[in-house]
Protein backbone atom coordinates (compact mmCIF):
# COMPACT_ATOMS: atom_id res chain seq x y z
CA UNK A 1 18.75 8.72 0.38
CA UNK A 2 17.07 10.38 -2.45
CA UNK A 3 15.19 13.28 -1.94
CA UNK A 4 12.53 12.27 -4.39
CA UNK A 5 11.52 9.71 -7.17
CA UNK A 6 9.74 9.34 -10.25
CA UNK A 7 6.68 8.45 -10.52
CA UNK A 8 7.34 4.67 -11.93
CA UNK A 9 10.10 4.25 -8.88
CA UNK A 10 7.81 2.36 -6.90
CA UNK A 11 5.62 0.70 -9.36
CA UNK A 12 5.22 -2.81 -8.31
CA UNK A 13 3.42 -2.93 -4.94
CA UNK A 14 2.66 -5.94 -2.76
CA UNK A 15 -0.04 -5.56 0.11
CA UNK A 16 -0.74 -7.27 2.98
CA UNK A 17 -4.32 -8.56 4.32
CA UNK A 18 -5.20 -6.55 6.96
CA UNK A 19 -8.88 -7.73 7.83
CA UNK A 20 -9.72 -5.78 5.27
CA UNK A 21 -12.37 -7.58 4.48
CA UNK A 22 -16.03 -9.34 5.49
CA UNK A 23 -17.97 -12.09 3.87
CA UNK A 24 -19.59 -9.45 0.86
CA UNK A 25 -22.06 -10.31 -1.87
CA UNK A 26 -20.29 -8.52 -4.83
CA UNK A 27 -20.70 -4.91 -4.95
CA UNK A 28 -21.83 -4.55 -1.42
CA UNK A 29 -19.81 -1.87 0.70
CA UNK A 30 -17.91 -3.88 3.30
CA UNK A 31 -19.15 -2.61 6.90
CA UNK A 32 -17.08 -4.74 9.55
CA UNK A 33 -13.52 -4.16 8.07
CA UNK A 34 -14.36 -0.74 7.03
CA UNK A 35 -14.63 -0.17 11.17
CA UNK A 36 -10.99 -1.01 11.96
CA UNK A 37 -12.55 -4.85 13.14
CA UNK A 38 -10.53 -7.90 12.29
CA UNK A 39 -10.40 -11.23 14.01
CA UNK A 40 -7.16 -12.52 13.53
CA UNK A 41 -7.89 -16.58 14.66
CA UNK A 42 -8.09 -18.26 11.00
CA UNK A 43 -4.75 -15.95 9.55
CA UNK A 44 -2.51 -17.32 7.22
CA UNK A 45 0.85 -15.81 6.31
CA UNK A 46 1.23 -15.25 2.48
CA UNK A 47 4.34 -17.18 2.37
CA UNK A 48 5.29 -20.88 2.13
CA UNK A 49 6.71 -21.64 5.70
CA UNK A 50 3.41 -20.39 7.10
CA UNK A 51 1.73 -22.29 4.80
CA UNK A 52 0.46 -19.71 2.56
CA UNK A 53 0.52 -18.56 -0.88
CA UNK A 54 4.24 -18.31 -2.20
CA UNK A 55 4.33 -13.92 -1.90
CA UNK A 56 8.69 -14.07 -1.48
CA UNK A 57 8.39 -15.79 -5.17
CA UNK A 58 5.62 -13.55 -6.39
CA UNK A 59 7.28 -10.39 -5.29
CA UNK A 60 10.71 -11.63 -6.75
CA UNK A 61 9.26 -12.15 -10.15
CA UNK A 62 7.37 -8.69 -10.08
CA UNK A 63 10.77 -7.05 -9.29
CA UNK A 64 12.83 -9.31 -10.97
CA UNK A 65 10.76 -9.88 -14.49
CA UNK A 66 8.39 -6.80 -14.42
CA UNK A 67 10.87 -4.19 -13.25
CA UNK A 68 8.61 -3.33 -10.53
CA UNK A 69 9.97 -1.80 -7.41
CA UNK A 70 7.95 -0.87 -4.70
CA UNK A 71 5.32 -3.32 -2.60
CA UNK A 72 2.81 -2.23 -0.10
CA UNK A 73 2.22 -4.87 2.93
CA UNK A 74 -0.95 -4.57 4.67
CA UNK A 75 -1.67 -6.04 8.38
CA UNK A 76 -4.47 -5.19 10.88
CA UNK A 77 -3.78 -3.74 13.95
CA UNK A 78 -4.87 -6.56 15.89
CA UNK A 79 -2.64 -8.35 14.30
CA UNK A 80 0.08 -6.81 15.14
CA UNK A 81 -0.49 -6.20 19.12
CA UNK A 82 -3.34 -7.45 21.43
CA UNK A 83 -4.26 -4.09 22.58
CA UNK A 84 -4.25 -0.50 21.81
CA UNK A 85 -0.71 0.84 23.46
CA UNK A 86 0.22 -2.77 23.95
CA UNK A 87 3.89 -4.40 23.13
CA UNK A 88 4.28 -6.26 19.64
CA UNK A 89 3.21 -9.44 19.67
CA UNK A 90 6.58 -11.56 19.03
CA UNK A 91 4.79 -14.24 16.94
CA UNK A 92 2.69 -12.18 14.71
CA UNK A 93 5.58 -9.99 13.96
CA UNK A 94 7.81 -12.56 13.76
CA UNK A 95 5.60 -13.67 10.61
CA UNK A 96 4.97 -10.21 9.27
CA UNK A 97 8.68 -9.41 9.40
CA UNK A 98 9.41 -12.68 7.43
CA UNK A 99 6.94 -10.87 4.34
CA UNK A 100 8.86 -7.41 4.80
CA UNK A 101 12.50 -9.12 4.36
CA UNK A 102 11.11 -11.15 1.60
CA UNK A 103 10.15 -7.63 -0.45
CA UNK A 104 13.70 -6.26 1.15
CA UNK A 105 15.37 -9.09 -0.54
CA UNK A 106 14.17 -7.55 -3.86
CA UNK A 107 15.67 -4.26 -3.24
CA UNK A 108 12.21 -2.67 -3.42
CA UNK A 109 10.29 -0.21 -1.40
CA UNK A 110 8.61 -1.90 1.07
CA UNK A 111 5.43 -0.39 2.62
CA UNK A 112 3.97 -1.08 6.06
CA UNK A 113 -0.09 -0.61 5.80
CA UNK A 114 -1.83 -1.00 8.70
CA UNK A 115 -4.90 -1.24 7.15
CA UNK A 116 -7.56 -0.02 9.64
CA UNK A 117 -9.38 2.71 8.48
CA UNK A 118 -8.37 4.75 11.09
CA UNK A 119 -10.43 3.02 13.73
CA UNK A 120 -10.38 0.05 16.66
CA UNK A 121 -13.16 -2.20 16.78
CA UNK A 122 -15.25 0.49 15.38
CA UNK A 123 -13.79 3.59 17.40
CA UNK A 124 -11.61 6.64 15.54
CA UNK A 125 -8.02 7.06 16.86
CA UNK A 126 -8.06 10.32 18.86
CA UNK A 127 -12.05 11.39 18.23
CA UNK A 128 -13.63 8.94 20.62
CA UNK A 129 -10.98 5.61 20.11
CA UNK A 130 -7.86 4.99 21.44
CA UNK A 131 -5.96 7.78 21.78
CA UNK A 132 -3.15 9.35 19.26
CA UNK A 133 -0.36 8.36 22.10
CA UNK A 134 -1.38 4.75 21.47
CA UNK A 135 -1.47 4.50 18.02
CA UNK A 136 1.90 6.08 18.26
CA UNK A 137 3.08 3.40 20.19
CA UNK A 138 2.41 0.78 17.49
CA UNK A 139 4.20 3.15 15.33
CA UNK A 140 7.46 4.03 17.64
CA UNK A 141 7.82 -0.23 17.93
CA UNK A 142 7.47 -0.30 14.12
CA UNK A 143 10.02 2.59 13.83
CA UNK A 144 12.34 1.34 16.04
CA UNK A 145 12.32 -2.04 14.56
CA UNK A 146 12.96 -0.97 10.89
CA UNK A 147 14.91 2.55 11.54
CA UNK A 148 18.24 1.33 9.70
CA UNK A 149 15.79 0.16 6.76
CA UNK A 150 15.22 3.42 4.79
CA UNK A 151 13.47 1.00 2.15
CA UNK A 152 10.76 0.50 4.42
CA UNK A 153 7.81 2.90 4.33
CA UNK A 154 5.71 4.15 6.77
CA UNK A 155 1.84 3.73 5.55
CA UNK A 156 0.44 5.42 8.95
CA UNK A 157 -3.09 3.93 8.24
CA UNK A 158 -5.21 2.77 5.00
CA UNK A 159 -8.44 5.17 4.53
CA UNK A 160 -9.83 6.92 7.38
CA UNK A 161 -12.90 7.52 6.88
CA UNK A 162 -15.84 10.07 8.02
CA UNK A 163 -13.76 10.91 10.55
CA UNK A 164 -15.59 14.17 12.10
CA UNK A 165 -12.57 16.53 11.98
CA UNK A 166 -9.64 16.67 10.14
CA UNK A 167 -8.07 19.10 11.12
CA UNK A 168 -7.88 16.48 14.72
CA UNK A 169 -7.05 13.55 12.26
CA UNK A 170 -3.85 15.34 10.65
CA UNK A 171 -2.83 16.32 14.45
CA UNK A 172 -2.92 11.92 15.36
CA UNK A 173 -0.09 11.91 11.87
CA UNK A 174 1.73 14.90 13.44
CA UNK A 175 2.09 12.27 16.61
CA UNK A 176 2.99 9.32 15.17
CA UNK A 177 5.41 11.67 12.75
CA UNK A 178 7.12 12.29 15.73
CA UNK A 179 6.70 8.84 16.94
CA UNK A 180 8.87 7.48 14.21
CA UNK A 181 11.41 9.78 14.08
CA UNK A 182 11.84 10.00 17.89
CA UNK A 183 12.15 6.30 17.21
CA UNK A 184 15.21 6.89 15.10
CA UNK A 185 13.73 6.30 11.77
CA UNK A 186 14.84 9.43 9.86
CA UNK A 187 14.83 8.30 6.41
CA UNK A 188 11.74 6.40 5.86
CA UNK A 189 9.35 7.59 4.42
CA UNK A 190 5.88 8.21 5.79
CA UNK A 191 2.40 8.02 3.94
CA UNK A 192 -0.53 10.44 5.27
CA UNK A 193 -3.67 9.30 3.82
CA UNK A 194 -7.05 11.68 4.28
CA UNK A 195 -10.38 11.38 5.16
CA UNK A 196 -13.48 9.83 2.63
CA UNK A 197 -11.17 6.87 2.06
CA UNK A 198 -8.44 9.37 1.01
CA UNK A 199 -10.01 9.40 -2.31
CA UNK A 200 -7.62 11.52 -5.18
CA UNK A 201 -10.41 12.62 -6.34
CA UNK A 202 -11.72 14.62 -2.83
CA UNK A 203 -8.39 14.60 -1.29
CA UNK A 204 -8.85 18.44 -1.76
CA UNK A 205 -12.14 19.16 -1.51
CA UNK A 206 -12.23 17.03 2.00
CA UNK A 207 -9.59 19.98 3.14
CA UNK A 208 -7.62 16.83 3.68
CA UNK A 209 -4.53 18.23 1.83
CA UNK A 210 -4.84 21.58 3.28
CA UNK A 211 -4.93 20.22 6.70
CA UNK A 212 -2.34 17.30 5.91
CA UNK A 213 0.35 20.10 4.49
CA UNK A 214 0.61 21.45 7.82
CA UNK A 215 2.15 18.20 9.41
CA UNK A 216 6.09 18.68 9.44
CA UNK A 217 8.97 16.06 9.92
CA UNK A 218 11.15 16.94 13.12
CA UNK A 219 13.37 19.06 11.38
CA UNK A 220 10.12 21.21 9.78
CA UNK A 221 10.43 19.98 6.43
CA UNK A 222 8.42 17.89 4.39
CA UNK A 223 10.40 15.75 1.69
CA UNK A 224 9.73 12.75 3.09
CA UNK A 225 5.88 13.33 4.16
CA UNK A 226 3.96 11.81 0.69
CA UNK A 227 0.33 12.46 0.83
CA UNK A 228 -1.23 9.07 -0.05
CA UNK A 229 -4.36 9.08 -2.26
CA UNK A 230 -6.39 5.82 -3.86
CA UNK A 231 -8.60 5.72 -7.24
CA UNK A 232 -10.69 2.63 -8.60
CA UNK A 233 -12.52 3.28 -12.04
CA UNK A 234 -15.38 1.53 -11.25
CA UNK A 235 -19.49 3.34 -11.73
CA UNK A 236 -19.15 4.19 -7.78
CA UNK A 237 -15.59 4.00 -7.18
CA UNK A 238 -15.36 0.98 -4.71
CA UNK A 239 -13.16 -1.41 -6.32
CA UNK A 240 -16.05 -3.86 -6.26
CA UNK A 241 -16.44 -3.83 -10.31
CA UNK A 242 -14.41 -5.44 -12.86
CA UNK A 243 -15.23 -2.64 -15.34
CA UNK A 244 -14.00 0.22 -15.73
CA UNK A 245 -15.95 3.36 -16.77
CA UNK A 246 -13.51 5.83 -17.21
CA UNK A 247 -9.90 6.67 -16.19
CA UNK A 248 -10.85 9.35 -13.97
CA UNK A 249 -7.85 11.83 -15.13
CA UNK A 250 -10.02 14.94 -14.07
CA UNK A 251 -10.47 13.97 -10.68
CA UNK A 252 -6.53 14.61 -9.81
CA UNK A 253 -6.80 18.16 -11.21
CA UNK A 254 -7.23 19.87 -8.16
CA UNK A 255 -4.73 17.25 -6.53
CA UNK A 256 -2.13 18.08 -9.20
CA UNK A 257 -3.06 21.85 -8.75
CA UNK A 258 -2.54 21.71 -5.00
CA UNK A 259 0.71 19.26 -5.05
CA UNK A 260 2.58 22.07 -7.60
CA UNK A 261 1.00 24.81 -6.08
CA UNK A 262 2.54 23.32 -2.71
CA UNK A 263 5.69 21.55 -3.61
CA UNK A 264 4.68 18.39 -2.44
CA UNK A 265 4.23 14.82 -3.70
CA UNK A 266 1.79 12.37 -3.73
CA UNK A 267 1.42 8.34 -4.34
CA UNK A 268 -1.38 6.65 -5.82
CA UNK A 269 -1.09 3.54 -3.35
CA UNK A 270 -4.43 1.59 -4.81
CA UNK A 271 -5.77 1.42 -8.46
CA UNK A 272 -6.54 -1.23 -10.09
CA UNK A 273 -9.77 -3.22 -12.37
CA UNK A 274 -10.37 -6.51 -14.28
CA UNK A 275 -8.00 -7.85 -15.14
CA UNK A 276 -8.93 -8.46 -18.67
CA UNK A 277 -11.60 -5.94 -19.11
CA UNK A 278 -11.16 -3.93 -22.49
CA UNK A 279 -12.40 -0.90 -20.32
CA UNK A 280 -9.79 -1.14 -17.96
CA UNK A 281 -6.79 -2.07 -20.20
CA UNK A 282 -8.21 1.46 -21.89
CA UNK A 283 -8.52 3.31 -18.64
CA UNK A 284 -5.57 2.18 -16.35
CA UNK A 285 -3.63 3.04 -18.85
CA UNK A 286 -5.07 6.46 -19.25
CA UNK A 287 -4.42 7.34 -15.88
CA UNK A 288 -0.94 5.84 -15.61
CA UNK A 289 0.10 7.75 -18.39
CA UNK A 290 -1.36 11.42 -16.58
CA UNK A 291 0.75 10.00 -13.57
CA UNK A 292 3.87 9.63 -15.82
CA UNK A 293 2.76 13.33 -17.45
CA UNK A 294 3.31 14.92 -13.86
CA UNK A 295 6.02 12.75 -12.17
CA UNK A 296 7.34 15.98 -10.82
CA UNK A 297 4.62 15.64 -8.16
CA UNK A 298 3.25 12.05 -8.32
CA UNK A 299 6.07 9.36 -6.77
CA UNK A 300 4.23 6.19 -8.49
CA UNK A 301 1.64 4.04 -8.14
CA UNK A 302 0.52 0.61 -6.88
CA UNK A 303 -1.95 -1.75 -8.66
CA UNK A 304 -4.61 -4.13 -6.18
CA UNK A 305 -4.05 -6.66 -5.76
CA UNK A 306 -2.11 -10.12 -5.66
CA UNK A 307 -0.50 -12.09 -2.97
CA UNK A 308 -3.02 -14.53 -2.52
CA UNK A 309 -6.13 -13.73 -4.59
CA UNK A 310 -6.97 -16.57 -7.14
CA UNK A 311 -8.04 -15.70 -10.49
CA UNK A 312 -11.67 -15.44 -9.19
CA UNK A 313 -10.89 -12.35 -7.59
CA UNK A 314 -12.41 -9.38 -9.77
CA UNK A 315 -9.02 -7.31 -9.60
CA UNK A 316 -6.64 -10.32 -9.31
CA UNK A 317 -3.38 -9.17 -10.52
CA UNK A 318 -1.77 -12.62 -9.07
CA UNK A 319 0.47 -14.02 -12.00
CA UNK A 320 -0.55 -17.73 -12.93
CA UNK A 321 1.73 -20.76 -11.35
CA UNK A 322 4.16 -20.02 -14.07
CA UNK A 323 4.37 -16.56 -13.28
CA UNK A 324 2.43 -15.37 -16.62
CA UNK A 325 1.07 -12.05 -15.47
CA UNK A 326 -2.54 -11.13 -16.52
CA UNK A 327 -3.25 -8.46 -19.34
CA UNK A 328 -4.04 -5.53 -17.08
CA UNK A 329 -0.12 -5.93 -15.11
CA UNK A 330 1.40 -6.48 -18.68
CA UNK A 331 -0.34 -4.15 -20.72
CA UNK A 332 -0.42 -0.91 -18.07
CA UNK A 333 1.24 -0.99 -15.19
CA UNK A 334 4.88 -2.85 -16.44
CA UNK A 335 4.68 -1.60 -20.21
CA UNK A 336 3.64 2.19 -18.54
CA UNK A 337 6.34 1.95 -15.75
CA UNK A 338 9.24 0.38 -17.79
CA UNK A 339 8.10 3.44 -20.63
CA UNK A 340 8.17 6.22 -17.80
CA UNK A 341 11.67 6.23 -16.90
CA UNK A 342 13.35 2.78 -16.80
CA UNK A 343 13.42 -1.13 -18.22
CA UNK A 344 13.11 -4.06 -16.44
CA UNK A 345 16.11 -5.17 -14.22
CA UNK A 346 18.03 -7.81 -15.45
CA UNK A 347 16.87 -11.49 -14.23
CA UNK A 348 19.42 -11.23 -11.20
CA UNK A 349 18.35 -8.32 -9.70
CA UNK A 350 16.93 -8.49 -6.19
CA UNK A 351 18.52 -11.95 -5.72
CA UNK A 352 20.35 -10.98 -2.22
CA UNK A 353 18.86 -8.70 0.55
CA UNK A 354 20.09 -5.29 0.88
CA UNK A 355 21.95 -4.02 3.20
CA UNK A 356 19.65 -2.11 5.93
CA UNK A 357 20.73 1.51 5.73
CA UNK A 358 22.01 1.62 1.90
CA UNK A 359 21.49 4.21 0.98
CA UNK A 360 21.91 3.52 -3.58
CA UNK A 361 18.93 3.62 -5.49
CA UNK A 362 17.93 0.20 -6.02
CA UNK A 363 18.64 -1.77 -9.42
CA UNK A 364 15.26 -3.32 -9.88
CA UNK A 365 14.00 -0.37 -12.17
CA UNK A 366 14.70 2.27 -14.53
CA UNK A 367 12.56 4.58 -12.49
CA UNK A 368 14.67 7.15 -10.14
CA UNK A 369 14.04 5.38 -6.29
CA UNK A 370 14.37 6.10 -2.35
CA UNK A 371 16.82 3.76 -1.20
CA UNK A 372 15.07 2.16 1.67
CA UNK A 373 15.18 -0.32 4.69
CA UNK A 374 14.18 -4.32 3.11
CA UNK A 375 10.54 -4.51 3.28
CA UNK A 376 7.73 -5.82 1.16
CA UNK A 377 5.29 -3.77 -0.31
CA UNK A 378 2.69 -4.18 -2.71
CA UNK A 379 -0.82 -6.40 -3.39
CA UNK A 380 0.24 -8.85 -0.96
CA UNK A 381 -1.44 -9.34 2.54
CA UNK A 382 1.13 -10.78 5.42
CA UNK A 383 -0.61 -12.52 7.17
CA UNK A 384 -3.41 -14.19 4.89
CA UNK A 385 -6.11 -15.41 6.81
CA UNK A 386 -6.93 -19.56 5.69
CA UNK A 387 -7.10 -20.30 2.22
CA UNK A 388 -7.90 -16.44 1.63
CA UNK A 389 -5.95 -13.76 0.75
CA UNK A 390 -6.70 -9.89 0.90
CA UNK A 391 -7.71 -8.29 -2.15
CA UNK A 392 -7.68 -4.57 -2.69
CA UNK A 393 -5.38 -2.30 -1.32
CA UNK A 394 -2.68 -3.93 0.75
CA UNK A 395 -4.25 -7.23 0.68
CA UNK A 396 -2.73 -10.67 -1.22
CA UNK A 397 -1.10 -11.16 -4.13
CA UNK A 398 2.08 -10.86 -6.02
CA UNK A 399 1.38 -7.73 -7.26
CA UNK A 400 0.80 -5.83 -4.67
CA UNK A 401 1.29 -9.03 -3.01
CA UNK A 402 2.08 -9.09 1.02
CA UNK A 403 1.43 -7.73 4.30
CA UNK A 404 -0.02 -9.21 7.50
CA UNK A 405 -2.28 -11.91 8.14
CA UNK A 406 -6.20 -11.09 7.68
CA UNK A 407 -8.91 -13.02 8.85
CA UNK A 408 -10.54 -15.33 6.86
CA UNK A 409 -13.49 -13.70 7.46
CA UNK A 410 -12.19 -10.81 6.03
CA UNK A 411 -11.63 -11.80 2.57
CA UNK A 412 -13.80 -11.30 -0.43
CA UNK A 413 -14.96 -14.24 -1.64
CA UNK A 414 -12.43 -16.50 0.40
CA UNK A 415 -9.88 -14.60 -2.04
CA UNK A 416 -6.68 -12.58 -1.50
CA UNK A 417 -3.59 -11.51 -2.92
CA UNK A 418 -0.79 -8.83 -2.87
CA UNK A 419 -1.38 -5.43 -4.03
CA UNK A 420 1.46 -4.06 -6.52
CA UNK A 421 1.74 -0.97 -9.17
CA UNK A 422 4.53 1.46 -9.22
CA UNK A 423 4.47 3.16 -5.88
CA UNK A 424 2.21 2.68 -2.89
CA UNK A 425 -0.83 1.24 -3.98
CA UNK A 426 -4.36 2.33 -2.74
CA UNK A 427 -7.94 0.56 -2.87
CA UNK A 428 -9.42 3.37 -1.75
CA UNK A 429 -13.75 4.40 -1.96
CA UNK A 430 -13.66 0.63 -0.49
CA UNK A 431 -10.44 -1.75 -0.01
C-alpha cells in the first residue's frame, strides 16, 4: 500500500448523513447535531434499494467522469449501534455497508465518518461521556469488518468540539488507534481530527497538532495517522453562506509550517461554497491550488456536499439528473485535481469492485493513491434520513455523496447530499 499520496489522490469525496443536522433558519449555528444527538426513526439510505437518492450512480460518475477518487461516508453513531459499547446493529449496517461497497466498486478511497462531534447525546467521549473503551468498541467492529479493505478509511470522529482538554481527547484516538489495529486493520488509514471543529485554520493554535503528533500506530510510526482539518470561506466560517469572502490561504500557514516541520500529512476533508458564486469559483480555487503547491504534506481534499442535497442546498455539489456537475465541481475541484497530478479515468474505470486487500493504486485518477479496502467516501450521507439528505461534511450527495442514514430532522432545509473533493472532505466551523 502506498506510503503516501498526492494531494489530488483523493479528490472526489462522498459523505454520509450522520444527524448532522437540525431544523436551522439559514445561518444559524446548529445546536442539537453539534451535541453528538441524532434520532435515527425517519432515515433514508442514499441509495435506490432503500429508497433513496441514487449515491452508487452519483459516486460512479464522480469517479468515472470527474476523475475523482476518494469519498467520505458519514453516519451517526446511533445509527450504527443502539448503545455506547453495544454490538452493530445488523440492519443499519447492513445498509451502510451497501453505500461503502458502492464507493469500493469505484476503486476509490472510501471514508467512514462517524459524524458526532465527539459527543453522545450531548456528553464528550472520555471527559464526562462514554468512555474511550466504548467508542473503541464501535471502532474495533468497524475494523474488524473492513480490515482486508485498505481502501477504506478510518474518519475516527467529525469535529470535536470545546472539548476541555486535548491533550485527554488525543489519548481517546491513541485507543481507538489501537482499537483498529488490534482489530487487524493495518493498512487503513486513520483520520484524527482536533478540537474547535478541527478548523485548519486553529488546528495549531488549539495545540491540537502538537497533542495529535504524539499518537503512534502500533508499530510507533505515523504514515498512516493523517491529521484531518476542515475550511469553509464563508464571513464566519460555518458553511452556512453561499459566498465566499476569501480563500483563506493564510490560515494553513502555521498548519503547513507544523506538517513540514513534523513530517506529517494532513487532509482537508470539508470545503466547499455556492455553487455558482463568482466569489467562490475565485476562492476554492485559490485554495486548491495552495493545496496542490504543498502536496508534499497535504493528501487532498473533499468538497461538501452531494448525495442527496437538491439544488436548494447552498453548497449543493449534487450533479443534475443527467449528471451535469455544477460550476464550482467543474471549474475547481475536477479542473484543479485532474491539473495537480492526473486526468480523468477513462469511462470504464471503477466499473467492477476491487478486490479487498489490493494493494495497486487505483485507476480512477492521475493523482498518486493508497490502495484501499471498497468503501464510499465523499458528500454523500448513508443513511439519508426521508426525503433529506445531509449537507456539509459527510452528509448527501454525489460529491461527497454517501454515508449513513441521518435523521430527517437533521437536515438543513429537508436537504442532503454526498460530500466529495479530492481527499477527505471536511465541513468544519459547522457541518
Amino acid at each position: 500500500m502506498a506510503e503516501s499520496i498526492s494531494l489530488v489522490s483523493i479528490l472526489a469525496v462522498l459523505q454520509t448523513y450522520g444527524c448532522l443536522w437540525s431544523p436551522w433558519p439559514l445561518g444559524k449555528i446548529l445546536t442539537k447535531t453539534f451535541q453528538g444527538r441524532c434520532d435515527i426513526s425517519k432515515v433514508v439510505a442514499p441509495l435506490h434499494e432503500y429508497k433513496g437518492k441514487d449515491g452508487a450512480a452519483q459516486m460512479k460518475h464522480f469517479a468515472n467522469d470527474d476523475g475523482l477518487n476518494a469519498f467520505r461516508l458519514p453516519v451517526g453513531w446511533q445509527f450504527l449501534v443502539d448503545a455506547p459499547g453495544a454490538p452493530l446493529n445488523a440492519g443499519n449496517m447492513k445498509q451502510y455497508d451497501a453505500l461503502v461497497q458502492a464507493c469500493l466498486a469505484t476503486g476509490s478511497l472510501c471514508i467512514i465518518d462517524i459524524h458526532n462531534y465527539a459527543r453522545w447525546d450531548g456528553l464528550i467521549i472520555g471527559q464526562g461521556g462514554p468512555t474511550d473503551e466504548q467508542f473503541a468498541n464501535l471502532w474495533s467492529q468497524l475494523a474488524t469488518q473492513y480490515a482486508k479493505s485498505p481502501k477504506v478509511a478510518m474518519g475516527i470522529v467529525n469535529e470535536p468540539h470545546e472539548v476541555p482538554s486535548i491533550t485527554q481527547w488525543a489519548q481517546t484516538c491513541q485507543t481507538v488507534v489501537d482499537a483498529i489495529r488490534k482489530a487487524g486493520a493495518t493498512e487503513n488509514y486513520i483520520m484524527l481530527p482536533g478540537n474547535g471543529y478541527t478548523s485548519a485554520s486553529s488546528f495549531v493554535s488549539s495545540g491540537s497538532a502538537a497533542a495529535l503528533a504524539r499518537v503512534k500506530d502500533s508499530d510507533g510510526s505515523t504514515d498512516k495517522l493523517i491529521f484531518e482539518v476542515h475550511k469553509y470561506l464563508d464571513s464566519d466560517n460555518s458553511g452556512t453562506h453561499p459566498e465566499c469572502v476569501s480563500s483563506y490561504v493564510d490560515a494553513f500557514e502555521d498548519l503547513t509550517k507544523f506538517l513540514k516541520d513534523n513530517n506529517r500529512k494532513a487532509l482537508l476533508a470539508e470545503v466547499g461554497g455556492g455553487p455558482n458564486e463568482s466569489s467562490c469559483l475565485k476562492n476554492v480555487c485559490e485554495l486548491l491550488s495552495y493545496l496542490n503547491d504543498n502536496s508534499a504534506v497535504y493528501m487532498g481534499y473533499l468538497g461538501w456536499g452531494a448525495g442527496s442535497f437538491d439544488a436548494t442546498y447552498e453548497l449543493s455539489l449534487t450533479p443534475d439528473d443527467n449528471m451535469k456537475d455544477v460550476p464550482l465541481m467543474t471549474e475547481c475541484f475536477v479542473k484543479l485535481f485532474s491539473g495537480s497530478g492526473g486526468s480523468p479515468p477513462s469511462s470504464g474505470s471503477g466499473d467492477s469492485p476491487p478486490t479487498n486487500g489490493d494493494s495497486s493504486p487505483p485507476s480512477s485518477s492521475g493523482g498518486a493513491m493508497p490502495p484501499a479496502p471498497s468503501q464510499y467516501h465523499g458528500s454523500a450521507p448513508y443513511p439519508v434520513p426521508s426525503g433529506n439528505s445531509t449537507a456539509g461534511a459527510g452528509a448527501g450527495g454525489v460529491t461527497g455523496t454517501g454515508g449513513m442514514p441521518m435523521p430527517t430532522e437533521s437536515l438543513p432545509g429537508g436537504q442532503g447530499g454526498y460530500q466529495s473533493g479530492s481527499g477527505p472532505g471536511s465541513g468544519s466551523e459547522g457541518s
